[in-house]
N, C-alpha and C. Protein backbone atom coordinates (compact mmCIF):
# COMPACT_ATOMS: atom_id res chain seq x y z
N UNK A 1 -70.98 -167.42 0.44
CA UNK A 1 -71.87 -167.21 -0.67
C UNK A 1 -71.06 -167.15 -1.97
N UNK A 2 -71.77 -168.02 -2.76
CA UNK A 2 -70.60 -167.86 -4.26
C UNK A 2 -70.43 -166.47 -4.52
N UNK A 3 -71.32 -165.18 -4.63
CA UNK A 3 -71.14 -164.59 -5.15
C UNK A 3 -70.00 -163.59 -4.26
N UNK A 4 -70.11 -163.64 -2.80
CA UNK A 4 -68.80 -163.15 -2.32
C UNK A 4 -67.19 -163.53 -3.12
N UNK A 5 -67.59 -164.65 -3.51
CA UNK A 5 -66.05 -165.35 -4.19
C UNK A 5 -65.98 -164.71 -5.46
N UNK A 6 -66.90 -164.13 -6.41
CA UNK A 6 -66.94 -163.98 -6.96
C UNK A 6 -65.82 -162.34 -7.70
N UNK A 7 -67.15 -161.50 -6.48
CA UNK A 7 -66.32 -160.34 -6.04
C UNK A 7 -64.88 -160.20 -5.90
N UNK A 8 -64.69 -161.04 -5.21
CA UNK A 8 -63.34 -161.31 -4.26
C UNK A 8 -61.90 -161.83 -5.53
N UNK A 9 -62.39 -163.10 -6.52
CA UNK A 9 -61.60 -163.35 -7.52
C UNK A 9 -61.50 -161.50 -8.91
N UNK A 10 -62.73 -161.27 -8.74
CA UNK A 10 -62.56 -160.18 -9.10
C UNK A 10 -61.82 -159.13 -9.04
N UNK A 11 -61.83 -158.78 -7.57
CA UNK A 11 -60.84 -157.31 -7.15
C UNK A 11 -59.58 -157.73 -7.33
N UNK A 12 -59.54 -159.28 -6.98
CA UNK A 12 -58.33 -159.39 -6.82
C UNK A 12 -57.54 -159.08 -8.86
N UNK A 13 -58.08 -159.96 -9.60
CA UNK A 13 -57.89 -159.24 -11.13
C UNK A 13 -57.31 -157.87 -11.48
N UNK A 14 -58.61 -156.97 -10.77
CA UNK A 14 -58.27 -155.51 -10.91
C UNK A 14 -57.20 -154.65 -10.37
N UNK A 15 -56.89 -155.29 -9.18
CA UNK A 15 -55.92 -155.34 -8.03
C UNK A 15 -54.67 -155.31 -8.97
N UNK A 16 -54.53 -156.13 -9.45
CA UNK A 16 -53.05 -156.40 -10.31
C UNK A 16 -53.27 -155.19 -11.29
N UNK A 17 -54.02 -155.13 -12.00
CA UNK A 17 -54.38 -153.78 -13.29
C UNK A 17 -53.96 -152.43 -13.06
N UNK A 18 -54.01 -152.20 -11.68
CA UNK A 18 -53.39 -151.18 -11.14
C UNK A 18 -52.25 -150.47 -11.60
N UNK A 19 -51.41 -151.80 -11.58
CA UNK A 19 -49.97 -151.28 -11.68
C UNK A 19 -49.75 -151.34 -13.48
N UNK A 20 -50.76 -151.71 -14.18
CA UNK A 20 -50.98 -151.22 -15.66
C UNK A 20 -51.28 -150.02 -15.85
N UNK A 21 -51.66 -149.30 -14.69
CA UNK A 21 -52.48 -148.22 -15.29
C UNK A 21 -53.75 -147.77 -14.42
N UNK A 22 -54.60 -148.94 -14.10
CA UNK A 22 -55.87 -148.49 -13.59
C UNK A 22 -56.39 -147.37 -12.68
N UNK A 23 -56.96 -147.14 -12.75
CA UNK A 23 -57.26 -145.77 -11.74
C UNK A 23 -57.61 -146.64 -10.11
N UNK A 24 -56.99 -146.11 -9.66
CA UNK A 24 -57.14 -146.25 -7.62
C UNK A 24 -58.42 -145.87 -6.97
N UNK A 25 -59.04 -144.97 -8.07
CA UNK A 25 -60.40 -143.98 -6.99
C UNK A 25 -61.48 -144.83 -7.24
N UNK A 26 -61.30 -144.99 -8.99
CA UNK A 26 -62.53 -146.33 -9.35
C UNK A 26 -62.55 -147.53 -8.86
N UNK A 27 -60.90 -148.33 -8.55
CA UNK A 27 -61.22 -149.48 -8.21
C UNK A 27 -61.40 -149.84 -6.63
N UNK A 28 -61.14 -148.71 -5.99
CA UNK A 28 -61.67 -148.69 -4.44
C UNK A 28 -63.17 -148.29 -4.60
N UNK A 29 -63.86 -147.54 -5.23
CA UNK A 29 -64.80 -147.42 -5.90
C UNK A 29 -66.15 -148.36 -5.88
N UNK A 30 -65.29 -149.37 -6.87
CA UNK A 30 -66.03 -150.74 -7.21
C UNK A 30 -66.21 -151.56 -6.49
N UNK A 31 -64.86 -151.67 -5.65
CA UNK A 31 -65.06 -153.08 -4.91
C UNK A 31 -65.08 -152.97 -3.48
N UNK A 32 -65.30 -151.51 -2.75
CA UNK A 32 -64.97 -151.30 -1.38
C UNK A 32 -66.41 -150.77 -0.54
N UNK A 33 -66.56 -150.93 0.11
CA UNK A 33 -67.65 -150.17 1.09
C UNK A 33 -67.56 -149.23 1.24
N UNK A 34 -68.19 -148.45 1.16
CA UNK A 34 -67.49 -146.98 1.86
C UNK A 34 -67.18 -146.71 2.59
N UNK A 35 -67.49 -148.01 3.82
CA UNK A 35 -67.13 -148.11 5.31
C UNK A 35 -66.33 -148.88 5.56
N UNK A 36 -65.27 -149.05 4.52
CA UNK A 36 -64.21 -150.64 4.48
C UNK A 36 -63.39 -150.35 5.75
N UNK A 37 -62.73 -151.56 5.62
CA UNK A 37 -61.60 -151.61 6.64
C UNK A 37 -61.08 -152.44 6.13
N UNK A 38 -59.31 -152.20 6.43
CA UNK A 38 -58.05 -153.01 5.71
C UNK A 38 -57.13 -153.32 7.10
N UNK A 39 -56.81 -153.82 7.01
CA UNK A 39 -55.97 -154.34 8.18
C UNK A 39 -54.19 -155.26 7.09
N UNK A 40 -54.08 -154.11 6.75
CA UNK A 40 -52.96 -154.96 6.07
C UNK A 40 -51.65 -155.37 7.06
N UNK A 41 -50.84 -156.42 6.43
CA UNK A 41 -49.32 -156.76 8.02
C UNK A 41 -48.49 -155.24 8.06
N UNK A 42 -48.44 -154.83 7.32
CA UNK A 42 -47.32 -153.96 7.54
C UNK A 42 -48.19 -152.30 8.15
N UNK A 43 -49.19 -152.65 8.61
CA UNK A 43 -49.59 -150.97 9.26
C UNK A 43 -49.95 -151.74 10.53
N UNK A 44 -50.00 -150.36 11.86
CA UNK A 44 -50.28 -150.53 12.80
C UNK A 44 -51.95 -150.57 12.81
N UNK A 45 -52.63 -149.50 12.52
CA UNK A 45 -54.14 -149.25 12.67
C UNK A 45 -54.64 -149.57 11.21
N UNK A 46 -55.70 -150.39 11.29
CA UNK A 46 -56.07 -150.49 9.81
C UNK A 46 -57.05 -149.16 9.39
N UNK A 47 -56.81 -149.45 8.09
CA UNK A 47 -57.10 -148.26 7.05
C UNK A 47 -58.68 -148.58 6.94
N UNK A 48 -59.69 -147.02 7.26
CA UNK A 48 -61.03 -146.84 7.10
C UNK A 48 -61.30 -145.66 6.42
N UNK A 49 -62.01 -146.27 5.64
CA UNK A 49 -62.71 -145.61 4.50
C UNK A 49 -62.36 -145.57 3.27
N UNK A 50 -63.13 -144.74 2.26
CA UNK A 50 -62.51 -144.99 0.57
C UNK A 50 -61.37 -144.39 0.79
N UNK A 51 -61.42 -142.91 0.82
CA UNK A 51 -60.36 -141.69 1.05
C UNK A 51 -58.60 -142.63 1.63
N UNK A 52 -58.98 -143.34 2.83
CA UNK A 52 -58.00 -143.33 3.63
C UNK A 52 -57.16 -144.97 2.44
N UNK A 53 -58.26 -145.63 1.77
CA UNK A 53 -57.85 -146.66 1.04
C UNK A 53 -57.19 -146.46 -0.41
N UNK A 54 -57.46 -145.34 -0.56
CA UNK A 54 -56.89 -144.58 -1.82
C UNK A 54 -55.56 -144.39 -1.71
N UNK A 55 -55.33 -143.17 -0.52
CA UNK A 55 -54.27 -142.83 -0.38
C UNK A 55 -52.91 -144.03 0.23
N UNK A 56 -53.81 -145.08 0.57
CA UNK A 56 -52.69 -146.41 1.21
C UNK A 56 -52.51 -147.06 -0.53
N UNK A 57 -53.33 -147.26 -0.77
CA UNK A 57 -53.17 -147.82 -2.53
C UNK A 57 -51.95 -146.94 -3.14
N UNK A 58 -51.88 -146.17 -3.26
CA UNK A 58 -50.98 -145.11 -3.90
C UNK A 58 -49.80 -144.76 -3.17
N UNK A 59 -49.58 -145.00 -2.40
CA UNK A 59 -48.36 -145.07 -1.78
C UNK A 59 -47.93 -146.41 -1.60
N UNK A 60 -48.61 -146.93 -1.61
CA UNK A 60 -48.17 -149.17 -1.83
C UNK A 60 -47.33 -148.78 -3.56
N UNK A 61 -48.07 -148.72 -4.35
CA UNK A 61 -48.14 -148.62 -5.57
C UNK A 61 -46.92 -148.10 -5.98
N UNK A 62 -46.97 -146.50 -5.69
CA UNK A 62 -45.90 -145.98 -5.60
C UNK A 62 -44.15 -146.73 -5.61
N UNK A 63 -44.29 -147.72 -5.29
CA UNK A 63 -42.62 -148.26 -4.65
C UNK A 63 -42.85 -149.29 -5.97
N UNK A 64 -43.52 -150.20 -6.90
CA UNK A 64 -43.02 -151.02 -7.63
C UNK A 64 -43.19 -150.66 -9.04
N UNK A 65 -42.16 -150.65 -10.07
CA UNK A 65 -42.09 -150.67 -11.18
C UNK A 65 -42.87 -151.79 -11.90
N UNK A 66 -42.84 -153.04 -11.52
CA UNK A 66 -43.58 -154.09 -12.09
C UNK A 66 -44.52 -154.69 -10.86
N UNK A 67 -46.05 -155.41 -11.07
CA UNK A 67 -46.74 -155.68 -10.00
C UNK A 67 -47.66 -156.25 -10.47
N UNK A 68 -48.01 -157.71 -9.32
CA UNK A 68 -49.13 -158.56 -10.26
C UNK A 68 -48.97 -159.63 -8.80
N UNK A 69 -50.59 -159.53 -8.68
CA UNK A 69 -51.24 -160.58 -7.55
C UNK A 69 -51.75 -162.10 -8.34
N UNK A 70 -51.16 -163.34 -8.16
CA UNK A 70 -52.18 -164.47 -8.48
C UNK A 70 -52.59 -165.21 -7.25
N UNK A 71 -54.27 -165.12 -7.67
CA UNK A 71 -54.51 -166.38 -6.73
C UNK A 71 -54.42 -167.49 -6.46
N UNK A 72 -53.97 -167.77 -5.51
CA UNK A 72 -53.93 -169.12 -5.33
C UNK A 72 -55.01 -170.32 -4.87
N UNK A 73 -55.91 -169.36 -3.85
CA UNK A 73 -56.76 -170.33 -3.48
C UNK A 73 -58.03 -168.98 -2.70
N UNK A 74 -59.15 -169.54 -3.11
CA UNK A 74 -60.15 -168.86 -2.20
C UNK A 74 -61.25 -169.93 -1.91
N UNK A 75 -61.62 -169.64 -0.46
CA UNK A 75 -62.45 -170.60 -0.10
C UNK A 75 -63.51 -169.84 0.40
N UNK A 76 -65.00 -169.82 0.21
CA UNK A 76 -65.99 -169.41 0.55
C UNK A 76 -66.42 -170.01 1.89
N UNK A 77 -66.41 -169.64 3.32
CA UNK A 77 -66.67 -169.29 4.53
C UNK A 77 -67.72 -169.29 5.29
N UNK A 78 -68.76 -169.09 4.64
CA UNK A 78 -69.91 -168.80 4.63
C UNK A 78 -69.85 -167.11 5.38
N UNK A 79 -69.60 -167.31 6.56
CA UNK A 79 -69.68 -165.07 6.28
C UNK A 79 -68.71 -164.78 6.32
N UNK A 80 -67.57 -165.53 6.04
CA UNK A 80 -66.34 -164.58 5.18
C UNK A 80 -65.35 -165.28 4.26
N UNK A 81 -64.44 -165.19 3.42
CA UNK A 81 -64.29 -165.20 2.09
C UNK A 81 -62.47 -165.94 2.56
N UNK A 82 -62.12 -167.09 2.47
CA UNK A 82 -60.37 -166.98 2.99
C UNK A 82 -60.00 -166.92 1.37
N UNK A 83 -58.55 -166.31 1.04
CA UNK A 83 -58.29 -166.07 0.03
C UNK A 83 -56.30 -166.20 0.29
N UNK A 84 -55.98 -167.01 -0.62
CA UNK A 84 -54.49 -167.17 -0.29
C UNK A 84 -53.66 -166.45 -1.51
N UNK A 85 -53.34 -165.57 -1.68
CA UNK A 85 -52.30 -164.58 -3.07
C UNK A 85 -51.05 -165.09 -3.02
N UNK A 86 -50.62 -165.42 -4.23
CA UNK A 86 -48.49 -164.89 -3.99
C UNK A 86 -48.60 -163.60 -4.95
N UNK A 87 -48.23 -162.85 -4.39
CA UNK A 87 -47.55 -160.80 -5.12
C UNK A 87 -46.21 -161.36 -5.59
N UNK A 88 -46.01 -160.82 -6.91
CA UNK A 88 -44.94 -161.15 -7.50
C UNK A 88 -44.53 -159.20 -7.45
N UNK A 89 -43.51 -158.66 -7.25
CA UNK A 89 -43.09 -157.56 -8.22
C UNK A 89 -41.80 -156.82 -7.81
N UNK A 90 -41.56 -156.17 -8.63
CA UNK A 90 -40.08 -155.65 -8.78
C UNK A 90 -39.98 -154.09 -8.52
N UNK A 91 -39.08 -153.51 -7.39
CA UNK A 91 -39.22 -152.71 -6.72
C UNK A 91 -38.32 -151.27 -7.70
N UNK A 92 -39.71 -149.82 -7.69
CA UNK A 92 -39.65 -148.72 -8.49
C UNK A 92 -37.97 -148.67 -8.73
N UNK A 93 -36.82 -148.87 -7.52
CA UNK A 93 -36.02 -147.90 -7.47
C UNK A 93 -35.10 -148.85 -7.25
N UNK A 94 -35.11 -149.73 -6.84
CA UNK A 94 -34.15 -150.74 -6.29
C UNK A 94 -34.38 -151.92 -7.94
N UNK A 95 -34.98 -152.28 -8.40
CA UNK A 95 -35.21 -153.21 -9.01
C UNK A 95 -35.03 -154.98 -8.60
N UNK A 96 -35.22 -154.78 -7.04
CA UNK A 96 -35.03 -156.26 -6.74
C UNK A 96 -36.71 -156.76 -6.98
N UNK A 97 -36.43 -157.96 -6.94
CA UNK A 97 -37.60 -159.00 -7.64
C UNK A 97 -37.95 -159.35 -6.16
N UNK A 98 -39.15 -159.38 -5.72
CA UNK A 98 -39.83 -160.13 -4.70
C UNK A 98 -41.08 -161.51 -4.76
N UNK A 99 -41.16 -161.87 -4.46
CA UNK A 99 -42.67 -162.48 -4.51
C UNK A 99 -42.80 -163.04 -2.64
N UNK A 100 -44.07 -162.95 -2.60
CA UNK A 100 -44.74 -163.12 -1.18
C UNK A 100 -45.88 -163.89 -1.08
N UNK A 101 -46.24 -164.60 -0.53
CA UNK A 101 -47.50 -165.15 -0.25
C UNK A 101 -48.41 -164.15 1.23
N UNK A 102 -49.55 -164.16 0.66
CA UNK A 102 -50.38 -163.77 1.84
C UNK A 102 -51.19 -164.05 1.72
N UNK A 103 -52.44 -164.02 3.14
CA UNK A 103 -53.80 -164.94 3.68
C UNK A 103 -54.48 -163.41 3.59
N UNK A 104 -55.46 -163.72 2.73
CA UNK A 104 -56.65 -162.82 3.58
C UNK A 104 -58.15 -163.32 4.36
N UNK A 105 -58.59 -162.86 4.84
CA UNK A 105 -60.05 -163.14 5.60
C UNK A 105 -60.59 -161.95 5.04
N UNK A 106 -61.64 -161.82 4.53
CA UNK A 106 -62.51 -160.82 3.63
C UNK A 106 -64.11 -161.28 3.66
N UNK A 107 -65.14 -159.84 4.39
CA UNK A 107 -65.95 -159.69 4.54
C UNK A 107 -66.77 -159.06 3.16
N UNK A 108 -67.89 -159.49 2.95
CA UNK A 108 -68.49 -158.87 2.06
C UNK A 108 -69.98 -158.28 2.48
N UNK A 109 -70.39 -157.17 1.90
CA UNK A 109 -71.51 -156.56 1.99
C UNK A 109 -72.30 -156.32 1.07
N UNK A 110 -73.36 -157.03 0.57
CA UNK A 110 -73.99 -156.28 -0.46
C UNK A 110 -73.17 -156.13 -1.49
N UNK A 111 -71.95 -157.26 -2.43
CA UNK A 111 -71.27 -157.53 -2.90
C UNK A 111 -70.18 -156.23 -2.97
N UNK A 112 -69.69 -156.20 -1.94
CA UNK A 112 -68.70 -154.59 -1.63
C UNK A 112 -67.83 -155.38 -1.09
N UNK A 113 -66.86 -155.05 -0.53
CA UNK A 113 -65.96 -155.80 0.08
C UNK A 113 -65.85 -154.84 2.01
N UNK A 114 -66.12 -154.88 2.88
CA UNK A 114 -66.49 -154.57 3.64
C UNK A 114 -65.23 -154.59 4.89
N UNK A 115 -64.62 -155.46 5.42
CA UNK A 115 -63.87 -155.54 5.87
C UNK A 115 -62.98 -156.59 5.39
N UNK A 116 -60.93 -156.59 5.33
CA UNK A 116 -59.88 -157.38 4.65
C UNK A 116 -59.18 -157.48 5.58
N UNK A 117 -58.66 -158.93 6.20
CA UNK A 117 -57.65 -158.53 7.11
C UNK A 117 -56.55 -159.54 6.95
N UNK A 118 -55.43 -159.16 6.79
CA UNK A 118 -54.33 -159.58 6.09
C UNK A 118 -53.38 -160.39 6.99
N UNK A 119 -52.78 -161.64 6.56
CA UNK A 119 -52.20 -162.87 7.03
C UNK A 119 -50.93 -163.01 6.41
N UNK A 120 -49.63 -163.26 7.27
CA UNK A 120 -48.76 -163.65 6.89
C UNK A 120 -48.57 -165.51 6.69
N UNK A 121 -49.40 -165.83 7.40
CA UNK A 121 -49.08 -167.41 7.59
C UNK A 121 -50.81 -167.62 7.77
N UNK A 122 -50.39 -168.71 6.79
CA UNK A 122 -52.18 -169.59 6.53
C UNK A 122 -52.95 -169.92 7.74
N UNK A 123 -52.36 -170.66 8.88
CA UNK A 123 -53.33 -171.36 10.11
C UNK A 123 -53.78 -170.34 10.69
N UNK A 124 -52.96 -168.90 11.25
CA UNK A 124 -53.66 -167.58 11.41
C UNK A 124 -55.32 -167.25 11.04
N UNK A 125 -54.80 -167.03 9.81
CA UNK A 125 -55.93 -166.61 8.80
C UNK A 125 -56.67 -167.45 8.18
N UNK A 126 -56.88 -169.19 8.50
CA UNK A 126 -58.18 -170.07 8.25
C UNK A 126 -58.66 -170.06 9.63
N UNK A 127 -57.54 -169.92 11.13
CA UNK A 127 -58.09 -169.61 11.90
C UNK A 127 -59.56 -169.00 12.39
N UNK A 128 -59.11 -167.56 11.78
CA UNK A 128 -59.84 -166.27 11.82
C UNK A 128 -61.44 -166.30 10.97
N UNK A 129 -61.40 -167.46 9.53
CA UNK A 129 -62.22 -167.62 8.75
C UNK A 129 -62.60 -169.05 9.41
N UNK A 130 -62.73 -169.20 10.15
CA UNK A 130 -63.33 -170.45 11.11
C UNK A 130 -63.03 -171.51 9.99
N UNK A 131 -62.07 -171.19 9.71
CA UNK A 131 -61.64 -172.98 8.55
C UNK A 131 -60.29 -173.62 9.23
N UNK A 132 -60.12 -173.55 10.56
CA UNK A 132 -58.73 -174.18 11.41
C UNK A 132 -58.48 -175.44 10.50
N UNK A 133 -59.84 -176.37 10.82
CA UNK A 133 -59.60 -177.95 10.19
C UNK A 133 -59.31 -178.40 8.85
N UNK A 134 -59.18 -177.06 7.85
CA UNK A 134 -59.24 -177.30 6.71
C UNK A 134 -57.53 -177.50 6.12
């Protein structure tokens, strides 16, 4: 649905704003379910609820001095959202420079973001968004 993409180019915007400044409670807030689920690569059990998405936001956050998501590509799914990022940023304490690419598969609800589940490598995660052939 366009307007899932919509959402989705959105958070991702605010997502980066973060590390300007933005508040964590509002923008899980805005763009999350209250019943979300995150499945990011680097945790074992994915993260449920606002509460539990707050406190993973803020401790992500926590480690970079500089931080900023661009998109690269989002493709609308029909019931779910594939979305390809490179994270650029430079670490609180160390000051090394990183950048990363990652896949997401992202559910939407009632323009909320409902369930995210996070990809290191693209065929995975068009897999998962039933876009293999794409």
């Amino acid at each position: 649905m366009p307007q899932d993409v919509e959402v989705v180019r959105s958070m991702y915007a605010e997502f980066s704003e973060i590390a300007e400044g933005r508040d964590i409670v509002s923008f899980v807030a805005s763009y999350f379910d209250p019943d979300c689920e995150y499945q990011p690569v680097e945790e074992i059990d994915a993260i449920r609820g606002h509460d539990a998405l707050v406190r993973w936001h803020q401790r992500w956050f926590e480690a970079w001095e500089e931080f900023r998501a661009d998109v690269d590509e989002i493709i609308d799914a029909g019931e779910v959202v594939f979305a390809a990022i490179t994270v650029h940023g430079r670490g609180g304490g160390s000051g090394m420079e990183i950048t990363q690419l990652f896949f997401h598969v992202i559910e939407v609800r009632s323009s909320m973001i409902l369930r995210m589940r996070e990809y290191l490598e693209r065929d995975p995660a068009l897999e998962a968004a039933g876009l293999e052939n794409e």
